[in-house]
C-alpha atoms as a PDB file:
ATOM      1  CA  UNK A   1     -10.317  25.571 -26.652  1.00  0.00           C
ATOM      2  CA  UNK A   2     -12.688  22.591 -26.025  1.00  0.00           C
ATOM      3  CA  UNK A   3     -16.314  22.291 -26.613  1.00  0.00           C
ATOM      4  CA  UNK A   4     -19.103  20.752 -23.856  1.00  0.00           C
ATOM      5  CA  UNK A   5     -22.646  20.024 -24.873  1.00  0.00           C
ATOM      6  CA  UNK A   6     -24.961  18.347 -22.026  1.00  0.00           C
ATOM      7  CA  UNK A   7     -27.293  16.155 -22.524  1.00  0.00           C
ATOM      8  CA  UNK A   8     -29.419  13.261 -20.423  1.00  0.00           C
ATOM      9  CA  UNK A   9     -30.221   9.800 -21.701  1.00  0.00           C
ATOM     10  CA  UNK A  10     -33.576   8.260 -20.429  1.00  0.00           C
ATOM     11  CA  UNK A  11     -33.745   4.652 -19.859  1.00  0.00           C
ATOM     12  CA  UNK A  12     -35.868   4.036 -23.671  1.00  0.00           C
ATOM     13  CA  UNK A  13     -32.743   5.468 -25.065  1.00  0.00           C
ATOM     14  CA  UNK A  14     -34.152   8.857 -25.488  1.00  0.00           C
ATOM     15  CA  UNK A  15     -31.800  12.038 -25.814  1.00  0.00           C
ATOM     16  CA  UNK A  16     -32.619  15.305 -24.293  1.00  0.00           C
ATOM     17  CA  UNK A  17     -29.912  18.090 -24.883  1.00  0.00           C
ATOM     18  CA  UNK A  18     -29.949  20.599 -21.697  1.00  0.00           C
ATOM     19  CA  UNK A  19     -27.134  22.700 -22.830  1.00  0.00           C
ATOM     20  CA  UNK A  20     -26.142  22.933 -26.815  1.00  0.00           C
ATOM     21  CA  UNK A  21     -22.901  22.820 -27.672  1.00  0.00           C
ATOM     22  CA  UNK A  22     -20.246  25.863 -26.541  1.00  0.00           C
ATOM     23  CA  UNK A  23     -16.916  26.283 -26.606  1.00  0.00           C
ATOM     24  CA  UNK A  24     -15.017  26.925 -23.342  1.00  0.00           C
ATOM     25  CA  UNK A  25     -11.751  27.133 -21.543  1.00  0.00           C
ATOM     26  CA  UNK A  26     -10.144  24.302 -19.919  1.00  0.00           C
ATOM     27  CA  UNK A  27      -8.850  25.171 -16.655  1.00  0.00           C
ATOM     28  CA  UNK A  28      -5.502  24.333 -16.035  1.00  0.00           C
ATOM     29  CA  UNK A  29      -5.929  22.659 -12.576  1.00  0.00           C
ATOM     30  CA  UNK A  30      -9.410  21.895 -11.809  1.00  0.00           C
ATOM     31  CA  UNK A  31     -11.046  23.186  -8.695  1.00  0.00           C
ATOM     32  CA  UNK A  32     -11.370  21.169  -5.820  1.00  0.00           C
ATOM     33  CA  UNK A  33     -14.025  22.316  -4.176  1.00  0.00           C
ATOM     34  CA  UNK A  34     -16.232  21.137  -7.179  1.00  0.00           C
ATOM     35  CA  UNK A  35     -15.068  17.869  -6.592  1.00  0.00           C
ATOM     36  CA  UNK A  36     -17.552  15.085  -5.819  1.00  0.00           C
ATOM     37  CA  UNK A  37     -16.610  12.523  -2.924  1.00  0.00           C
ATOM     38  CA  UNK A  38     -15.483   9.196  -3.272  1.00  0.00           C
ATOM     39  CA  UNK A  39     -17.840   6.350  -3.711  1.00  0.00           C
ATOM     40  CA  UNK A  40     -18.518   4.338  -0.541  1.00  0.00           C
ATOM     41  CA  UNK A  41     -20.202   1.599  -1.796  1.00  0.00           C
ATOM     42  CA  UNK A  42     -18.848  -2.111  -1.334  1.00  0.00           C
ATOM     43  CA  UNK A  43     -17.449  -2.758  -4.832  1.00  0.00           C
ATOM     44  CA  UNK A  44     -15.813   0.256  -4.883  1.00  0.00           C
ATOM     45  CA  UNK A  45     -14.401   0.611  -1.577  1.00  0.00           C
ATOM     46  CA  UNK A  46     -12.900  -3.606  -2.586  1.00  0.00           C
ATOM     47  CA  UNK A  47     -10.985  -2.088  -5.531  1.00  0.00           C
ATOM     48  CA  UNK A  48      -9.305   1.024  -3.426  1.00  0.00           C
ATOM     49  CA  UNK A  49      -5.834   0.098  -2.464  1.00  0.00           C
ATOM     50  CA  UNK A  50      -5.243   0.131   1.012  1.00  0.00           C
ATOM     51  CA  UNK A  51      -2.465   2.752   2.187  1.00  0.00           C
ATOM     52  CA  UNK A  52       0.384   1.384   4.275  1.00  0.00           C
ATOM     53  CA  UNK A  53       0.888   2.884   7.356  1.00  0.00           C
ATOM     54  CA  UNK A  54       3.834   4.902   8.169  1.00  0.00           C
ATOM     55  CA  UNK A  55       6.909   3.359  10.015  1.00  0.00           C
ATOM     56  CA  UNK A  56       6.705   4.954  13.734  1.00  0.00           C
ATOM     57  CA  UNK A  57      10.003   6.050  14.996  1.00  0.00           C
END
């Protein structure tokens, strides 16, 4: 078991929780449809290495 609590941080520092804290299950492999898309902006797309393409035969 694992416990989440969510909360958001304005910029003066200020913390508001949304959620208290609960316990939950960890999912063994985590879903991928939840899964948010890679970042596209400069400095991120500068620090992804760059696949090699495959040998054509």
């Amino acid at each position: 078991m694992m416990t989440i609590k969510v909360y958001a941080v304005n910029r003066e520092g200020d913390v508001r929780v949304l959620r208290e804290r609960a316990e939950v299950v960890p999912l063994d492999e985590p879903d991928t449809s939840q899964r948010l898309p890679a970042c596209g902006c400069p400095r991120c797309a500068e620090s992804e290495p760059e696949l090699e393409p495959e040998p054509v035969q």
